[in-house]
Protein backbone atom coordinates (compact mmCIF):
# COMPACT_ATOMS: atom_id res chain seq x y z
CA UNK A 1 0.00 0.00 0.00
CA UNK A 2 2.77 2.57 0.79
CA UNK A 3 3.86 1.65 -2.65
CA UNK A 4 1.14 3.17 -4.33
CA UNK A 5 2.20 6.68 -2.56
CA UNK A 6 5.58 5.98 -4.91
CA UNK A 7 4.09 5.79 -8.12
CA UNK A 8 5.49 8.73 -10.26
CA UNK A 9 3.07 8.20 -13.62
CA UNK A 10 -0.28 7.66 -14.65
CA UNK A 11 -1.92 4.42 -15.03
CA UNK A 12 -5.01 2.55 -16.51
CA UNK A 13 -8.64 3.98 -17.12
CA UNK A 14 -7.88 6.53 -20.31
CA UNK A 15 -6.03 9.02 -17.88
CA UNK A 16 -3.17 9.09 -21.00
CA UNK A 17 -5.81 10.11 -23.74
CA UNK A 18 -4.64 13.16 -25.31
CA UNK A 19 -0.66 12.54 -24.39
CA UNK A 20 1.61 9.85 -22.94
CA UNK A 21 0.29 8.36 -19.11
CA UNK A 22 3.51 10.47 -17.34
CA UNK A 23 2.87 13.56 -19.32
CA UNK A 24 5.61 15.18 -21.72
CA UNK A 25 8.43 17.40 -21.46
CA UNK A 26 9.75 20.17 -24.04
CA UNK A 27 12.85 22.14 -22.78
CA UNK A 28 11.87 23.15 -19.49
CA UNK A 29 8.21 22.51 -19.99
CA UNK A 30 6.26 19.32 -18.48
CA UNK A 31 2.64 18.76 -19.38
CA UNK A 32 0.00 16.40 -18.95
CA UNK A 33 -2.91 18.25 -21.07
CA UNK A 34 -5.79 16.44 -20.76
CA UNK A 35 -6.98 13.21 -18.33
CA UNK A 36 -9.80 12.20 -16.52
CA UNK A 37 -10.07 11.95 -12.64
CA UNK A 38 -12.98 10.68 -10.03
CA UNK A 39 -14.73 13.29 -10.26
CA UNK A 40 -14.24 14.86 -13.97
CA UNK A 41 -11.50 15.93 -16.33
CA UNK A 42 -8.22 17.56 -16.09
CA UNK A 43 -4.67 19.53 -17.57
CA UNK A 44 -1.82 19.75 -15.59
CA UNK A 45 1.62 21.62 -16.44
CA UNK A 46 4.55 23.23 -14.73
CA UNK A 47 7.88 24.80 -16.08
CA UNK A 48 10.98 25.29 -14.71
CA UNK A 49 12.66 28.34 -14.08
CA UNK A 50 15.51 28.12 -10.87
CA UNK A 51 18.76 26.01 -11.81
CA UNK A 52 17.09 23.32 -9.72
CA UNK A 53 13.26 23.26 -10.27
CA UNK A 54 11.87 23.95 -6.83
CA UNK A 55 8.08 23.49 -7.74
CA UNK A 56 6.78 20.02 -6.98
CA UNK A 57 3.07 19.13 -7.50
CA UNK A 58 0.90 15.91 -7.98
CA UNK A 59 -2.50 14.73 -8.65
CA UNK A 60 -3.87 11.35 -7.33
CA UNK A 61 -6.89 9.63 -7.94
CA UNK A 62 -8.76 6.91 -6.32
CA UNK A 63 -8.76 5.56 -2.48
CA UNK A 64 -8.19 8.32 -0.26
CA UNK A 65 -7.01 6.32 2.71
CA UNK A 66 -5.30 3.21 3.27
CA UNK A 67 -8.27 0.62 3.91
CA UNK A 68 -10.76 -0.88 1.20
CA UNK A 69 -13.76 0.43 2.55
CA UNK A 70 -12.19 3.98 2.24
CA UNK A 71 -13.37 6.58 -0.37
CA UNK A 72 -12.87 7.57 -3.67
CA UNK A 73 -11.71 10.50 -4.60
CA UNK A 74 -8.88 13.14 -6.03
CA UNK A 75 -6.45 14.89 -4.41
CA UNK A 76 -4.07 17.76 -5.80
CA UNK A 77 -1.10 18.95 -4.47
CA UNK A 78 1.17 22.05 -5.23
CA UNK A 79 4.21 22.54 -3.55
CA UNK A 80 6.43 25.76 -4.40
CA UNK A 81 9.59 25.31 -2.49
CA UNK A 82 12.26 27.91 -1.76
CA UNK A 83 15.63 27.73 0.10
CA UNK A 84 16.48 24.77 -2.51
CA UNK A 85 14.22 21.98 -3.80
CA UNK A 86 14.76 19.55 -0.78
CA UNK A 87 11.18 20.41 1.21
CA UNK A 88 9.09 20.25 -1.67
CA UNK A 89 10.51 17.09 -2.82
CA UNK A 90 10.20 15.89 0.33
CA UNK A 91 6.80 16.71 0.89
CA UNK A 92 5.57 14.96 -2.70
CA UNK A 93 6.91 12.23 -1.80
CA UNK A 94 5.24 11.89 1.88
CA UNK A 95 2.30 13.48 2.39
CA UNK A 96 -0.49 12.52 0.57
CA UNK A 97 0.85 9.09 2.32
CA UNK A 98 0.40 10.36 5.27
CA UNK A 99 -3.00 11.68 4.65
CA UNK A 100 -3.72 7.92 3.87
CA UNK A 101 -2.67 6.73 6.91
CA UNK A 102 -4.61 8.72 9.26
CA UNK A 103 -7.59 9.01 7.15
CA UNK A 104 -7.93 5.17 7.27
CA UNK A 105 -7.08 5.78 11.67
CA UNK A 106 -10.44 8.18 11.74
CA UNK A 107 -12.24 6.21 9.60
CA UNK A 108 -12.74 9.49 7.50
CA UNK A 109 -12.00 12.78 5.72
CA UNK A 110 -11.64 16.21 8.00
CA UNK A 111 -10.19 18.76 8.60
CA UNK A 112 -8.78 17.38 11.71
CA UNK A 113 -7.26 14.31 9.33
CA UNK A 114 -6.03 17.08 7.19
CA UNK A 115 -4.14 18.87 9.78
CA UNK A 116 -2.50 16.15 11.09
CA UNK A 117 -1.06 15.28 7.83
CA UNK A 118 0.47 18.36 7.63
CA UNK A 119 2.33 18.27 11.23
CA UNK A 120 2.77 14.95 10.76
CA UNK A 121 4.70 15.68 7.39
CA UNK A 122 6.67 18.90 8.95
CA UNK A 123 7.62 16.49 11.90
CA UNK A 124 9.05 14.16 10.06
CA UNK A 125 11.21 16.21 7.28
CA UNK A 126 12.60 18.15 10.52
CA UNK A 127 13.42 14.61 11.55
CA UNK A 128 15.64 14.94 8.41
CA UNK A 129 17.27 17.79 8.76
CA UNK A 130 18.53 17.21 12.20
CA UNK A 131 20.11 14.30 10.91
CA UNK A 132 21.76 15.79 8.05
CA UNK A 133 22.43 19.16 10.15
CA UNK A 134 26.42 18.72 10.13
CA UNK A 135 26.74 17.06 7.08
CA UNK A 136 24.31 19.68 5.03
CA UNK A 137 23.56 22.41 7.19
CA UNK A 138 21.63 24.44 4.36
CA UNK A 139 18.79 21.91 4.45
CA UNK A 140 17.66 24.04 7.42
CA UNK A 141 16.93 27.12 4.67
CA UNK A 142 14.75 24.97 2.64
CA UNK A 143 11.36 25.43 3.04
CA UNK A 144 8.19 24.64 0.83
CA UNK A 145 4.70 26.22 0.50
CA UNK A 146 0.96 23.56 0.37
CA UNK A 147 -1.49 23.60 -1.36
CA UNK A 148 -3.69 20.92 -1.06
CA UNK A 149 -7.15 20.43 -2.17
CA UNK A 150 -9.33 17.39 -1.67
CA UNK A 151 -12.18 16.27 -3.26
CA UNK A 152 -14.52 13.71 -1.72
CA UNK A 153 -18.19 12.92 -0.86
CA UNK A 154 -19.04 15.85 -2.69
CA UNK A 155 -16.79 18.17 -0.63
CA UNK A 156 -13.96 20.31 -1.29
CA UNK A 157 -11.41 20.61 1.54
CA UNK A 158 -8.52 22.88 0.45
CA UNK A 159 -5.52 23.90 2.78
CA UNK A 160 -2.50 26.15 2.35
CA UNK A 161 0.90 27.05 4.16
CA UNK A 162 2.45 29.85 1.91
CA UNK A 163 1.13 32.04 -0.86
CA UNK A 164 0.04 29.43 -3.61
CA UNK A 165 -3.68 29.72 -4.38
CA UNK A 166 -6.86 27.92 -5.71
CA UNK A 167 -9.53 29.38 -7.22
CA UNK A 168 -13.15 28.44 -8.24
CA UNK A 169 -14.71 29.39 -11.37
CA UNK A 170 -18.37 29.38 -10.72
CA UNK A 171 -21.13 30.20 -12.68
CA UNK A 172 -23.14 32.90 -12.11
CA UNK A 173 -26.72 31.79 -13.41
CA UNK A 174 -28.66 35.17 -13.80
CA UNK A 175 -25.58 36.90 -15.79
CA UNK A 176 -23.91 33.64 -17.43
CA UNK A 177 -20.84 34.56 -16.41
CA UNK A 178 -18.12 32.70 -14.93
CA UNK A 179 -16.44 34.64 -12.09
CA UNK A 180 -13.94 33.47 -9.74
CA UNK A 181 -13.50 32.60 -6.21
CA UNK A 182 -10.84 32.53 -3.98
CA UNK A 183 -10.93 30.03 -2.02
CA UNK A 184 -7.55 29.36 -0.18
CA UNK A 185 -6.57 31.71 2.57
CA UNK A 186 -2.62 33.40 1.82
CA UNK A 187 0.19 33.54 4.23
CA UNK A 188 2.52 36.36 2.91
CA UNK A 189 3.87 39.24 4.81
CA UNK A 190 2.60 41.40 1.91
CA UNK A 191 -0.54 41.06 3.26
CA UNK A 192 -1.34 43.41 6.32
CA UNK A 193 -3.40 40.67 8.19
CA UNK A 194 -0.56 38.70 8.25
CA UNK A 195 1.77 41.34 9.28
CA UNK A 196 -1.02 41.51 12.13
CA UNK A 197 -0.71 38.00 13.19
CA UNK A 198 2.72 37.59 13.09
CA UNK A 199 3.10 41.23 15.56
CA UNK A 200 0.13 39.48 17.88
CA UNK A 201 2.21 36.27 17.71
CA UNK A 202 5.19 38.25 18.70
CA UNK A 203 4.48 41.35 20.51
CA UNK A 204 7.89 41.70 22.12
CA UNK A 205 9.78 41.46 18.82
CA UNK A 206 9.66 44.86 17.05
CA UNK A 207 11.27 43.29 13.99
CA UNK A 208 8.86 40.68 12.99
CA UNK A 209 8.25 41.93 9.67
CA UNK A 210 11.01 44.48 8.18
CA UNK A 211 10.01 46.20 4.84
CA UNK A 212 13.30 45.49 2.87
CA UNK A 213 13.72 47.22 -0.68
CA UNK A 214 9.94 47.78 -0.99
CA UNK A 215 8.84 44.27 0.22
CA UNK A 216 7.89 43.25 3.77
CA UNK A 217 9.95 40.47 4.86
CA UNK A 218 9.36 38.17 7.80
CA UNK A 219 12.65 38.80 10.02
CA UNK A 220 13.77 40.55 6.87
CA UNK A 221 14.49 37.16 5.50
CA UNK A 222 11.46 35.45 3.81
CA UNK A 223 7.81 36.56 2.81
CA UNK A 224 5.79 33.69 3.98
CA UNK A 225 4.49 33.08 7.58
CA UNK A 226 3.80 29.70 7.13
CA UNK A 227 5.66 26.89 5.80
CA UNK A 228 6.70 22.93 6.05
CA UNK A 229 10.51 23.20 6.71
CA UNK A 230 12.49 26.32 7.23
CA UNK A 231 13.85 24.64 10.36
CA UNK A 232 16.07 28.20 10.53
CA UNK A 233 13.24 29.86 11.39
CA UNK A 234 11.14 27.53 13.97
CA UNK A 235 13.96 26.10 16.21
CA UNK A 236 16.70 28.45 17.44
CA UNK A 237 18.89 24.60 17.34
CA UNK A 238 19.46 25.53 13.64
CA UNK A 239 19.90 29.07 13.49
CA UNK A 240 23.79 28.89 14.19
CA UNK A 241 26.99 28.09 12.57
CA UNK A 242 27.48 26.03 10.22
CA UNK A 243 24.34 27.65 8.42
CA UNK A 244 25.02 29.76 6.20
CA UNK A 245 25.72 33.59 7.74
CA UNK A 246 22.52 34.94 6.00
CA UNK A 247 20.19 33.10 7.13
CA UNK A 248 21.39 33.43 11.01
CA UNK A 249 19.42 35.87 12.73
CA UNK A 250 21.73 37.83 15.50
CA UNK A 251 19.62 37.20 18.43
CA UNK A 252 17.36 33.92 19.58
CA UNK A 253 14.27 33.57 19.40
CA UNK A 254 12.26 31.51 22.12
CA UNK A 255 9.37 30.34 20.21
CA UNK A 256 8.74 29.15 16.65
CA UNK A 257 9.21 32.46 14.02
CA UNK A 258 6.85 30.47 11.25
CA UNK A 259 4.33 28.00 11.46
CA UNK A 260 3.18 24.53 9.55
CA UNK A 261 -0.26 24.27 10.42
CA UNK A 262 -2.36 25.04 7.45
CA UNK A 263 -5.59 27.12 7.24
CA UNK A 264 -8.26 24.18 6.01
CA UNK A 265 -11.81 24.79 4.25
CA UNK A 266 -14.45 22.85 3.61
CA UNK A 267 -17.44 23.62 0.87
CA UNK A 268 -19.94 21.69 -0.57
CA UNK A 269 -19.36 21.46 -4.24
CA UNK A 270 -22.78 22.47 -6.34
CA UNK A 271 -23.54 21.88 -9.88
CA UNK A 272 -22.71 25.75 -10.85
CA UNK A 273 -19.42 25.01 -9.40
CA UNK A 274 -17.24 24.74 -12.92
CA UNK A 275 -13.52 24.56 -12.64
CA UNK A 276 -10.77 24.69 -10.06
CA UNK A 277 -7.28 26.25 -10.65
CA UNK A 278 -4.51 25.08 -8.57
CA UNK A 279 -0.84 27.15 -9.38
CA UNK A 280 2.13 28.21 -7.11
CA UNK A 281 2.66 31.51 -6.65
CA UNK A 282 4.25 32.02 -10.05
CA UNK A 283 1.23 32.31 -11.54
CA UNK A 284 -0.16 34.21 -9.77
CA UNK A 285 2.20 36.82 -9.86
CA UNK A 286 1.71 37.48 -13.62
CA UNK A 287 -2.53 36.78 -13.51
CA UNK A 288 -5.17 37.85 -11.65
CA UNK A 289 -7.51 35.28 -10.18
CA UNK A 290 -10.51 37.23 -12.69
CA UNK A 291 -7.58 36.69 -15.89
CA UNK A 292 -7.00 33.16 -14.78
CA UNK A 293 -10.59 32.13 -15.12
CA UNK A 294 -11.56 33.96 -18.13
CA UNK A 295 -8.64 31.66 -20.07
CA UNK A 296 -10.06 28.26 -18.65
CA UNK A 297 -13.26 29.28 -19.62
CA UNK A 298 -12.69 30.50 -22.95
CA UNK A 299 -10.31 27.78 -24.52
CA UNK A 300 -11.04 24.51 -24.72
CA UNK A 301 -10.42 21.62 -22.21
CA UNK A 302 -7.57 20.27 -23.94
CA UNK A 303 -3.68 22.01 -23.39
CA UNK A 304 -5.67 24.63 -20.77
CA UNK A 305 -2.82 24.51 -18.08
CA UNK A 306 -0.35 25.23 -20.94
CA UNK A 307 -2.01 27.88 -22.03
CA UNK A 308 -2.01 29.64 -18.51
CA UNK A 309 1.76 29.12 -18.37
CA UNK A 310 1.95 30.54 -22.04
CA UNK A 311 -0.06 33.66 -20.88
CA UNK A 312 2.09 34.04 -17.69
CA UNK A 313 4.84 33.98 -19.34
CA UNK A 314 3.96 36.64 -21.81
CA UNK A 315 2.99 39.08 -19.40
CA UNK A 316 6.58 37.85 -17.47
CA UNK A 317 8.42 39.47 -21.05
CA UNK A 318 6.12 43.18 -21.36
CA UNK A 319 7.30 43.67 -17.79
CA UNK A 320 10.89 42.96 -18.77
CA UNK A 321 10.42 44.73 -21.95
CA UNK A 322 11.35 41.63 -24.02
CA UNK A 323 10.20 39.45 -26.54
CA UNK A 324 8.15 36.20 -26.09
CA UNK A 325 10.07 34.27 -27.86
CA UNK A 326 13.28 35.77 -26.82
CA UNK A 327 12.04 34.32 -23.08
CA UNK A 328 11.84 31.29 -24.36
CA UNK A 329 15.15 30.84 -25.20
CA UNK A 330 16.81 32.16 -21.85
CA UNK A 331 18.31 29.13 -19.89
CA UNK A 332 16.92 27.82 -16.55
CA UNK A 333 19.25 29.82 -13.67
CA UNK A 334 18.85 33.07 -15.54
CA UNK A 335 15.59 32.18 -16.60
CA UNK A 336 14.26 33.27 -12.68
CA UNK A 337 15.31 37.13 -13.53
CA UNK A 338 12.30 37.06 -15.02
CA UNK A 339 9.52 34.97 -13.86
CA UNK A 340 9.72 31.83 -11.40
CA UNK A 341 8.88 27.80 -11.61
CA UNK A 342 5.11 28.14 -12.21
CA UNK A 343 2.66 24.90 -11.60
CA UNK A 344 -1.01 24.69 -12.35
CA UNK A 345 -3.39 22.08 -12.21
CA UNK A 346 -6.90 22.50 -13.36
CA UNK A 347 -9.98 20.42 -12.29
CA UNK A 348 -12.93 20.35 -13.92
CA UNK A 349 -15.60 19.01 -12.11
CA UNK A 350 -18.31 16.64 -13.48
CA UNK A 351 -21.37 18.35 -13.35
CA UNK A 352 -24.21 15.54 -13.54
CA UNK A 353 -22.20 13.59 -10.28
CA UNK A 354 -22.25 17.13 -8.27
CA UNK A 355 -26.00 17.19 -9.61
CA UNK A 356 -27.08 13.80 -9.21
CA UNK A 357 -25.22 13.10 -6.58
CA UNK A 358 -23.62 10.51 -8.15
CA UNK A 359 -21.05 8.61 -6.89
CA UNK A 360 -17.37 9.01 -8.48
CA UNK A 361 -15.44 7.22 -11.17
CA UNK A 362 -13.41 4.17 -10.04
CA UNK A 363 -10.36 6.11 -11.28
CA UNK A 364 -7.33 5.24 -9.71
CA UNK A 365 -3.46 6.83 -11.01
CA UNK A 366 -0.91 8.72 -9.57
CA UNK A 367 0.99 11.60 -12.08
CA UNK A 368 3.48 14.04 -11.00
CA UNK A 369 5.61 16.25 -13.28
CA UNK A 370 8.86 13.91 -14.07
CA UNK A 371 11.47 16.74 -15.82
């Protein structure tokens, strides 16, 4: 059974229509465009930026815990890492396992179940790093953003650590339109309720969040309050030598300085309910939430997470004042001058099973980006 958390491609039930089962890659380009999931269709696609992709992601589909009489369903996960790629790697590979494992413990899908998979997951990769603190102290810098959305039962849990974002398009019956919904909550500094919480969290520390060169920084170092990893930053243990001088911070701190546990959601998915869009932060950067959704729902099914990279990246060149196609040809490394790894998954949902009430297709694969 922990086996199955391994798999790195697609399998059976048509998921490879429209492109091979694992997806393809072109330059620095992976893309699935087009499968089916438990509970409707989907395109998936990420590109690489950093000199060692950072962005992880991954889309499963079938039992949702670890015993037979568990439920169906589809789970996508977006990791944007920073610090290096070791957290978000770290974090595909464990855990959607270890939502598995204590979904099938409660007997269920929660928020609770969801939570716990988090700290669980955190635990564990801090595990790591400890052991690997003298050997490879910079593991301690390496932290990842969450994104995690579940469907099941008709529901829609989504949780985040970090700034990546999902967002509903839903259709507005009296107008027709198709407007979009935010539904994760964001953990940046940029934010001023999160400067809030972070000075509440910390009232004795004046320099929680330091506006450095026009952005505000947490400790003047990062612009996330939440994370899994960043050990630097949530035990004062690895905030010393041999770490890396810029990450140490001069004086210690006696409690954590970021957090793992995610802000979790739960809605109940309706039939006007069209499309979700799962990206890092890279997206989002160059698209609005309103942009985003307009794309999805004016091209067809087919390619549609490729063409919200493509129209990233094209509003990533008129800010540098260069051609398209001359960013196409810039080299990963240099490449993040101008826009960063970008993932995006996007679900569409089945309308007659959210209408009907319908149970989901017995669609079972794993598939995450292989570049």
């Amino acid at each position: 059974m922990v086996g199955s958390c391994w798999r790195s491609s697609a399998v059976d039930d048509g998921s490879s229509r429209g492109g091979e089962a694992s997806g393809r890659v072109d330059g620095l380009l992976w893309y699935k465009d087009f499968g089916q999931h438990a509970w409707g269709e989907f395109s998936m696609a990420a590109i690489q930026a950093n000199s060692v992709i950072e962005d992880q992601s991954q889309l499963e589909s079938g039992p949702l815990c670890t015993t037979k009489a568990g439920p169906l369903g589809t789970f996508v996960g977006v990791y944007d890492g920073h610090g290096g790629p070791e957290a978000s790697r770290y974090v595909n590979e464990n855990l959607f396992c270890n939502l598995k494992r204590i979904a099938a413990e409660h007997r269920c899908m929660s928020e609770n179940v969801i939570k716990k998979a988090y700290l669980a997951t955190e635990e564990s990769f801090l595990s790591v790093v400890k052991k690997q603190w003298q050997s490879k102290p910079q593991i301690a810098s390496a932290g990842t953003c969450c994104l995690v959305g579940i469907i099941c039962n008709g529901l829609l849990y989504t949780a985040n650590v970090g700034d990546s974002r999902v967002v509903l398009g839903k259709l507005e019956r009296a107008t027709k339109e198709v407007m979009a919904i935010q539904l994760s909550a964001e953990h940046n500094a940029s934010i001023e309720s999160v400067r809030e919480e972070l000075k509440s969290l910390h009232p004795h520390d004046s320099k929680i969040v330091v506006l450095r060169h026009r952005v505000w920084r947490v400790k003047g170092l990062i612009q996330i309050s939440r994370s899994i990893g960043d050990a630097y930053l949530k035990n004062a243990e690895f905030n010393r030598e041999p770490l890396p001088l810029k990450y140490r911070l001069p004086e210690p701190f006696p409690n954590p300085i970021l957090i793992p546990e995610p802000e979790v959601s739960v809605i109940k998915l309706r039939p006007e309910d069209q499309f979700l869009i799962f990206a890092s932060d890279g997206l989002w950067e160059h698209l609005s939430n309103q942009e985003a959704v307009d794309i999805v729902n004016d091209y067809p099914r087919k390619g549609i997470a490729r063409k919200l990279i493509e129209a990233a990246l094209q509003e990533a060149a008129k800010k540098r004042e260069v051609r398209y196609a001359d960013l196409r040809k810039i080299e990963r490394g240099v490449r993040r001058h101008f826009h960063d790894d970008i993932t995006v998954v996007v679900v569409f949902l089945n309308q007659s099973l959210l209408k009907n009430g319908s149970s989901p297709r017995n669609s079972h694969f794993s598939l995450k980006p292989n570049f």
